[in-house]
Protein backbone atom coordinates (compact mmCIF):
# COMPACT_ATOMS: atom_id res chain seq x y z
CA UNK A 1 0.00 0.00 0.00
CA UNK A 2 2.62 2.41 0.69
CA UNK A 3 4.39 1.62 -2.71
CA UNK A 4 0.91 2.06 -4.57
CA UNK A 5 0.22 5.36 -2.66
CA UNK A 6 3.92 7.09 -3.21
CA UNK A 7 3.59 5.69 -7.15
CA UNK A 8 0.51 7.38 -7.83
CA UNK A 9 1.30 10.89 -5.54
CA UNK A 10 4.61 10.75 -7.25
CA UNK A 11 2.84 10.77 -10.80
CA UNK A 12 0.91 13.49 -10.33
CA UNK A 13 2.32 15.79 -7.93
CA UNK A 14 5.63 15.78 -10.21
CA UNK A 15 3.65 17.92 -12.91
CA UNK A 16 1.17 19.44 -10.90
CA UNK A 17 3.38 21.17 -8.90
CA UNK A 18 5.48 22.96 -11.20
CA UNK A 19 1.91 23.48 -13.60
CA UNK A 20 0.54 25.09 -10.81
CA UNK A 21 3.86 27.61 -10.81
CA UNK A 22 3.42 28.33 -14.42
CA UNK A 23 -0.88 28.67 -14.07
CA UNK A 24 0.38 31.65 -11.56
CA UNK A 25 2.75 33.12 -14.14
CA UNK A 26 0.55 33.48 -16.69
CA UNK A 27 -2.41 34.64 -15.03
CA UNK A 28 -0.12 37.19 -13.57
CA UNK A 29 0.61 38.31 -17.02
CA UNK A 30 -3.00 37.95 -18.49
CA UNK A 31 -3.89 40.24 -15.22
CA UNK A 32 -1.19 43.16 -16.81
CA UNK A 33 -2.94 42.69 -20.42
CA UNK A 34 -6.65 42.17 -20.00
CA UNK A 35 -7.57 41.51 -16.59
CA UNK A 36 -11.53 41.73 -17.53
CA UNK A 37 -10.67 38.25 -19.07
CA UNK A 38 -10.11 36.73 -15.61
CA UNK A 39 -12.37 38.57 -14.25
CA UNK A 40 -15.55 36.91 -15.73
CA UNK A 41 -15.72 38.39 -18.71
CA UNK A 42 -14.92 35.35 -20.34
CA UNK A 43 -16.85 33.28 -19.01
CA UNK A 44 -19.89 32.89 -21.02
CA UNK A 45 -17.28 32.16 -24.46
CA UNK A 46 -14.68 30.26 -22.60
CA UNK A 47 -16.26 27.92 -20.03
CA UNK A 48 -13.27 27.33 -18.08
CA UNK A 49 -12.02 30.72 -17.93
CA UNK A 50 -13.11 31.72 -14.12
CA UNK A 51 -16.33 33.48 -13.75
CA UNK A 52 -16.68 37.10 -12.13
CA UNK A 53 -15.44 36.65 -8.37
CA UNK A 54 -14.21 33.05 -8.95
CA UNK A 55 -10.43 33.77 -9.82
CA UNK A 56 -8.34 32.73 -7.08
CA UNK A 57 -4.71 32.01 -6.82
CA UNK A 58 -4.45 32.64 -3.39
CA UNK A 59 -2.53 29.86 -1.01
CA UNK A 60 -5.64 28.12 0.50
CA UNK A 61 -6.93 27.25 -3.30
CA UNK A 62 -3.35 26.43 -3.81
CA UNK A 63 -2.66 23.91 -1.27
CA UNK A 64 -6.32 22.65 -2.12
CA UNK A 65 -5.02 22.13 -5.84
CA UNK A 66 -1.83 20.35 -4.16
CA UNK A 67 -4.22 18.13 -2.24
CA UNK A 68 -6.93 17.10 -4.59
CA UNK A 69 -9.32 18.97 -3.50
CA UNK A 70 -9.72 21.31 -6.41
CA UNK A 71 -14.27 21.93 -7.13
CA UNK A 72 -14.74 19.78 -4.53
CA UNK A 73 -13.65 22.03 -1.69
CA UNK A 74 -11.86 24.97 -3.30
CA UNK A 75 -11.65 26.37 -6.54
CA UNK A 76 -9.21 25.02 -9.76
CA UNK A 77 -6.26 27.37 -9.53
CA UNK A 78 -6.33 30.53 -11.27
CA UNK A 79 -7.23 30.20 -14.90
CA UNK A 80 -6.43 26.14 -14.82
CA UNK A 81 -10.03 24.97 -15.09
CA UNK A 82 -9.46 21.78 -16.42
CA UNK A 83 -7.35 20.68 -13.21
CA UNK A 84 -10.90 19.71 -11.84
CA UNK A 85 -10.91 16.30 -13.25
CA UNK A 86 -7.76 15.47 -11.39
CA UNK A 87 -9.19 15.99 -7.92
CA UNK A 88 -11.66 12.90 -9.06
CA UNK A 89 -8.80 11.52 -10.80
CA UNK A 90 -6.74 11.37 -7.08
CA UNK A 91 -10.17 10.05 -5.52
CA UNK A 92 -10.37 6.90 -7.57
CA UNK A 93 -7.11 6.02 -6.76
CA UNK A 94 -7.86 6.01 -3.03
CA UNK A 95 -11.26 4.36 -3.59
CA UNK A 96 -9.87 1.52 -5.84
CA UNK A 97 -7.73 -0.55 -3.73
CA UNK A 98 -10.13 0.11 -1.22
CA UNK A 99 -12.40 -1.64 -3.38
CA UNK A 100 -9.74 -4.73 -4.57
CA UNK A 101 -9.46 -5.05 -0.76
CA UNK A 102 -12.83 -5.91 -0.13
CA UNK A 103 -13.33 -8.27 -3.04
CA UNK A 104 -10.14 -9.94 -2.35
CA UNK A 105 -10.68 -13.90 -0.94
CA UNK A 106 -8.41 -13.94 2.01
CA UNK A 107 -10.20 -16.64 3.39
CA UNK A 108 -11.15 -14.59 6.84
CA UNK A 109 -7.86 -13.13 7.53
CA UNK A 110 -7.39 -9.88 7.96
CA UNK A 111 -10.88 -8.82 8.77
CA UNK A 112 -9.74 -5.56 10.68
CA UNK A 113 -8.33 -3.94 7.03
CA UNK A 114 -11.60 -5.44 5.55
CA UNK A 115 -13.48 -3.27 8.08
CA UNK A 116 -11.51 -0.24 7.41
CA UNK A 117 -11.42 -0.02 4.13
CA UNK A 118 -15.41 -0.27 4.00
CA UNK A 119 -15.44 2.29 6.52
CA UNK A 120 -13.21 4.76 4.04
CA UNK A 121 -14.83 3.53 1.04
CA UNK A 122 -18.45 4.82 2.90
CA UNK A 123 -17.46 8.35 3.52
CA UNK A 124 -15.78 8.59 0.07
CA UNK A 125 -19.07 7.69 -1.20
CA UNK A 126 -21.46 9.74 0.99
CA UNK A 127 -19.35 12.69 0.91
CA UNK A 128 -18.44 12.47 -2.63
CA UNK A 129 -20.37 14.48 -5.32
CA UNK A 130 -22.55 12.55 -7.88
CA UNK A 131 -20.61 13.36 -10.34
CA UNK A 132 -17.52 12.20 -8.74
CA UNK A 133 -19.38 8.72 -7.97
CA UNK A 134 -20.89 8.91 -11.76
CA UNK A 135 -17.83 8.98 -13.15
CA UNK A 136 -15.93 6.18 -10.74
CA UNK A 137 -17.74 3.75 -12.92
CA UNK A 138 -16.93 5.25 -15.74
CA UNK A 139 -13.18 5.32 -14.41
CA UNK A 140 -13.75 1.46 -13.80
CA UNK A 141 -14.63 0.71 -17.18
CA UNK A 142 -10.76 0.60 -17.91
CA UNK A 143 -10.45 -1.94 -15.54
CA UNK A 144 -12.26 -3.59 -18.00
CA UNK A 145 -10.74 -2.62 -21.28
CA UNK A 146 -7.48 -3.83 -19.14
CA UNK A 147 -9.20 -7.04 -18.34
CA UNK A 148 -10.51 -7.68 -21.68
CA UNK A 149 -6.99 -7.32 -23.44
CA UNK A 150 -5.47 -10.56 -21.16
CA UNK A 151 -6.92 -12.70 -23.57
CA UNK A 152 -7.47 -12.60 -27.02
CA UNK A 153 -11.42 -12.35 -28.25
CA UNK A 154 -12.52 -13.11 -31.61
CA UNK A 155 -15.37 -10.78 -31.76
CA UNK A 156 -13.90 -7.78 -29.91
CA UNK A 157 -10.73 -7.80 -31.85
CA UNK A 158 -12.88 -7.31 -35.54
CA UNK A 159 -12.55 -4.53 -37.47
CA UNK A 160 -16.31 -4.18 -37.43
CA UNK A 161 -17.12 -3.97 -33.80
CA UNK A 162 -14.55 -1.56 -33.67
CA UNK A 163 -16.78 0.47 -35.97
CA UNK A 164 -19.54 -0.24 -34.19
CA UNK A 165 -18.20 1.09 -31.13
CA UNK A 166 -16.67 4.19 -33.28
CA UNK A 167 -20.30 4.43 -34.49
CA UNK A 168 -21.73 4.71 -30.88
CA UNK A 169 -19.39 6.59 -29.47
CA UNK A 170 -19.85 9.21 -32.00
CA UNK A 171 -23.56 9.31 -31.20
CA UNK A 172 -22.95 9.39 -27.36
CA UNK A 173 -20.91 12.45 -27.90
CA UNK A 174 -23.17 14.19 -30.33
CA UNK A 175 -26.11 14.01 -28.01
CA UNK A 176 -23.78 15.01 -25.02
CA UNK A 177 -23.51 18.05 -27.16
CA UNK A 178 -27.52 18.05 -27.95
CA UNK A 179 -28.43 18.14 -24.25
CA UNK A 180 -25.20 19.10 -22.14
CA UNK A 181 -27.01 20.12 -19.15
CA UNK A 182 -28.35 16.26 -18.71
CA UNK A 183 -24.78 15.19 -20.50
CA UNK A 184 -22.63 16.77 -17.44
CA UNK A 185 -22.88 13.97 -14.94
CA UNK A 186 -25.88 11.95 -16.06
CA UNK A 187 -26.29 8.80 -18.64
CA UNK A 188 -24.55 9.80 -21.84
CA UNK A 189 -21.48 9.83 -19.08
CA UNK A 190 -21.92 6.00 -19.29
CA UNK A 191 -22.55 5.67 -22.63
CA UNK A 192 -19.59 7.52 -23.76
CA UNK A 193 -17.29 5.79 -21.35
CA UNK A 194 -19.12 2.28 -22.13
CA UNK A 195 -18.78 3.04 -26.07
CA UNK A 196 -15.09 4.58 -25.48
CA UNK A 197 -13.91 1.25 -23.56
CA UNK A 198 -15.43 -1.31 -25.72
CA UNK A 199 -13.51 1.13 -29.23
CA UNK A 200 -10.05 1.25 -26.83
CA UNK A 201 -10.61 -2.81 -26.05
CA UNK A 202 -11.20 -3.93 -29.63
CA UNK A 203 -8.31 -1.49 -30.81
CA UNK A 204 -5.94 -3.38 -28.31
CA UNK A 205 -7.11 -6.63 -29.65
CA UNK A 206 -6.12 -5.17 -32.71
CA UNK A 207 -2.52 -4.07 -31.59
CA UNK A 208 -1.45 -7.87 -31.67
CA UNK A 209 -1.63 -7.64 -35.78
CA UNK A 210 2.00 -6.63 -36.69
CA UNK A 211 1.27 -3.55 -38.98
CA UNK A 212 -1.30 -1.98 -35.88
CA UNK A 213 1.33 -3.47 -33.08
CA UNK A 214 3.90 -0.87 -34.66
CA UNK A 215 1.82 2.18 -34.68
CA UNK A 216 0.26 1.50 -31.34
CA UNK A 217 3.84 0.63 -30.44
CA UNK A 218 5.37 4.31 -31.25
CA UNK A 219 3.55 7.07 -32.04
CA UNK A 220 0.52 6.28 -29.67
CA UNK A 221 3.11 5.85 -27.19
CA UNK A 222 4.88 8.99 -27.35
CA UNK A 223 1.86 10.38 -27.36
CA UNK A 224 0.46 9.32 -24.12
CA UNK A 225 3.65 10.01 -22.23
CA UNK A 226 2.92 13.54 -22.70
CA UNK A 227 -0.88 13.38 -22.44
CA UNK A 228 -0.96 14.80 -18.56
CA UNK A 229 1.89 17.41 -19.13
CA UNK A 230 0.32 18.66 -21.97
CA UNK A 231 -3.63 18.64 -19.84
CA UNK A 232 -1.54 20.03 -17.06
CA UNK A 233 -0.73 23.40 -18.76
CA UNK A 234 -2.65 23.77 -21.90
CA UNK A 235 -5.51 25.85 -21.03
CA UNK A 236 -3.61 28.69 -19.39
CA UNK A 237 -1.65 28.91 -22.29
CA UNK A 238 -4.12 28.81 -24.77
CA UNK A 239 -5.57 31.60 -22.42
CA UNK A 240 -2.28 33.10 -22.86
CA UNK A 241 -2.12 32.74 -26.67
CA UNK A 242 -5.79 34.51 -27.28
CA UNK A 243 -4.89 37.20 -25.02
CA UNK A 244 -1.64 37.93 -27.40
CA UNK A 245 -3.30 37.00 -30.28
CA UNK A 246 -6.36 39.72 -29.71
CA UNK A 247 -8.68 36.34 -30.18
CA UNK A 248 -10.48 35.77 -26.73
CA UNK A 249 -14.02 37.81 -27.24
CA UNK A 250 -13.96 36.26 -31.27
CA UNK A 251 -14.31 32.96 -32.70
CA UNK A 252 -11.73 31.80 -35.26
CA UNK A 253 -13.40 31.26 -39.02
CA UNK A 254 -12.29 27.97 -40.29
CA UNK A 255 -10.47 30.42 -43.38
CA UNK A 256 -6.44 30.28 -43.83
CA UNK A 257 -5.74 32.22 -41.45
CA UNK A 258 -7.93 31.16 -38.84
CA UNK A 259 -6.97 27.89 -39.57
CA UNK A 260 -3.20 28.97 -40.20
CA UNK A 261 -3.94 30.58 -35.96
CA UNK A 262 -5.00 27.11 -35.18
CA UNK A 263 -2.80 25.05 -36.81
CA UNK A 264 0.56 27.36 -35.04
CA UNK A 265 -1.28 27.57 -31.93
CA UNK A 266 -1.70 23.41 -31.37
CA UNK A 267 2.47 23.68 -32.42
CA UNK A 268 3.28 25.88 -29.92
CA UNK A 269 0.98 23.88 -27.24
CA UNK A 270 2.42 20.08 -28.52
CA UNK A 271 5.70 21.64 -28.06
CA UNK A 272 5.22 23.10 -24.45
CA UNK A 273 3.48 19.41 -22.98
CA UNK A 274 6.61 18.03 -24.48
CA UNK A 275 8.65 20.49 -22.74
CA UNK A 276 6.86 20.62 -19.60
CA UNK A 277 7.04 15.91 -20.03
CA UNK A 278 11.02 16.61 -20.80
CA UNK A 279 11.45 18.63 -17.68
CA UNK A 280 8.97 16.97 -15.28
CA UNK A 281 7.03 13.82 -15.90
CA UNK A 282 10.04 11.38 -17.47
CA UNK A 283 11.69 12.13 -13.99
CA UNK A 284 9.35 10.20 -11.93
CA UNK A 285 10.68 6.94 -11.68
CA UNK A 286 13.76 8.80 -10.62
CA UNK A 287 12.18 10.87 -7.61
CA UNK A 288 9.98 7.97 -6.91
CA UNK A 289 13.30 6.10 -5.85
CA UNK A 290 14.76 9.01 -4.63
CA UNK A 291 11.84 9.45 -1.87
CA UNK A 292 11.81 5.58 -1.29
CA UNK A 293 15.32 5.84 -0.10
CA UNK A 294 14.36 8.60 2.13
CA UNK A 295 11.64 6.94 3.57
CA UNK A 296 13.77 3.94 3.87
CA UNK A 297 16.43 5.37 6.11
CA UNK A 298 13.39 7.09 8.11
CA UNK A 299 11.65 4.11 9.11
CA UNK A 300 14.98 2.01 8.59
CA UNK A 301 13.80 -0.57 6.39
CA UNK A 302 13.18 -0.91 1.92
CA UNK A 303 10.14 -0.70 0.32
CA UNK A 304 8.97 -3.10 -2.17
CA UNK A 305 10.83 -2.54 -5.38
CA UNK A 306 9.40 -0.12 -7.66
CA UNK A 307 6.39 -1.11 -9.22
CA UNK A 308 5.35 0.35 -12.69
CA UNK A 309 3.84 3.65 -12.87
């Protein structure tokens, strides 16, 4: 448990922390240029741009951001709206070994941490948003796709149930769009995840052909490894990049240049999440062991050898 808990604090406070740094930066400079755009005059165009009275990068909502506990009991930092989903993303990390625990077969033993863990698991419920609890199943779901790809399935792995899922999924997300009031925490969360998982599953199944196993193999690979640094800090910097750019009370017109905007903006953005991986994230492993060793000589014994991240 303690090598599970300093693997997944590790993993996310090693970006978080310096992306909450650079959130304060640049709203300090979008604050000199055009502070009516943190100051809710935003809001209505760019939904996670604060709204009026909401802006906050004061140390209580920081240390809240540090500790998960970003819409939940203080705001997202500053201009970082989209740090939201990683106070639920923190909470499902607690609540799942919780839940292994108690569906583990230990043949009576070690009733006590049984006990305990229902106990926690309770008040994570109860206390939890619906949203939050919405979306654990959702979050479970690639349990499943993980489960799934142990084995190889004839049905799952065919090109045309991976259309089909494309197919749903597509839907799912069009009528999230339809009705996003009843979208934002309510079914078409499940059938998005469902539709997502069973597309992700059947593209795994796929992987195992030799032309897909390369692709998946490389460039979906380095793509992932910079998938949190780049969530981490994009949306202050797209903030950052509209105030510049004069863009943030206009919509871009899918002409050249708007699309020649676009197209230089997602460069500059790719190339900061790889910066911010290159300086931040590909060090984990490295400060994982680092802290292991210092916990080590506190308590004057080794942790279990580093498990994968």
């Amino acid at each position: 448990m303690v090598n599970y808990s300093l693997s997944r604090l590790t993993r996310l406070w090693v970006v978080l922390i310096p992306a909450l740094g650079l959130t304060f930066i640049v709203d300090s400079l979008v604050l000199q240029i055009a502070p009516n755009v943190l100051n809710g005059g935003m809001h209505e165009l760019w939904g996670s741009v604060p709204a009026a009275g909401q802006h906050s990068v004061g140390l209580f909502t920081l240390f809240g951001n540090a500790l998960f506990l970003q819409s939940l009991a203080v705001p997202t930092y500053g201009s970082n709206g989209p740090l939201w989903s990683l106070a639920y993303e923190f909470w499902y990390y607690v609540a799942f070994p919780l839940l292994v625990i108690l569906c583990t077969n230990d043949s009576g033993r070690d009733l006590w941490r049984k006990a305990v863990a229902l106990v926690v698991l309770m008040a994570i419920i109860m206390l939890a948003p619906t949203p939050l609890r919405l979306g654990f199943v959702v979050w479970l779901m690639g349990v499943g796709v993980w489960a799934l790809n142990q084995r190889r399935y004839g049905f799952i792995s065919s090109p045309y149930f991976a259309l089909f899922s494309a197919v749903v999924l597509g839907a799912a997300l069009a009528y999230s769009k339809v009705n996003p009031v009843e979208f934002t925490g309510g079914p078409a969360d499940i059938w998005v995840g469902l539709s997502f998982s069973l597309l992700l599953a059947s593209l795994l199944q796929q992987r195992r052909q030799p032309a897909l196993g390369r692709f998946f193999g490389s460039w979906a690979r380095r793509l992932s490894d910079i998938s949190y640094s780049f969530y981490a800090i994009h949306f202050p910097l797209v903030l950052l990049i509209g105030v510049l750019l004069g863009t943030t009370t206009v919509q871009l017109v899918p002409e050249l240049e708007g699309i020649s905007i676009y197209l230089a903006s997602l460069a500059i953005l790719c190339g900061a999440g790889w910066l911010m991986w290159w300086t931040t994230e590909r060090h984990t492993p490295a400060v994982k062991r680092w802290l292991q060793g210092r916990i080590a000589s506190v308590y004057g014994r080794h942790l279990t050898k580093e498990s994968r991240s």
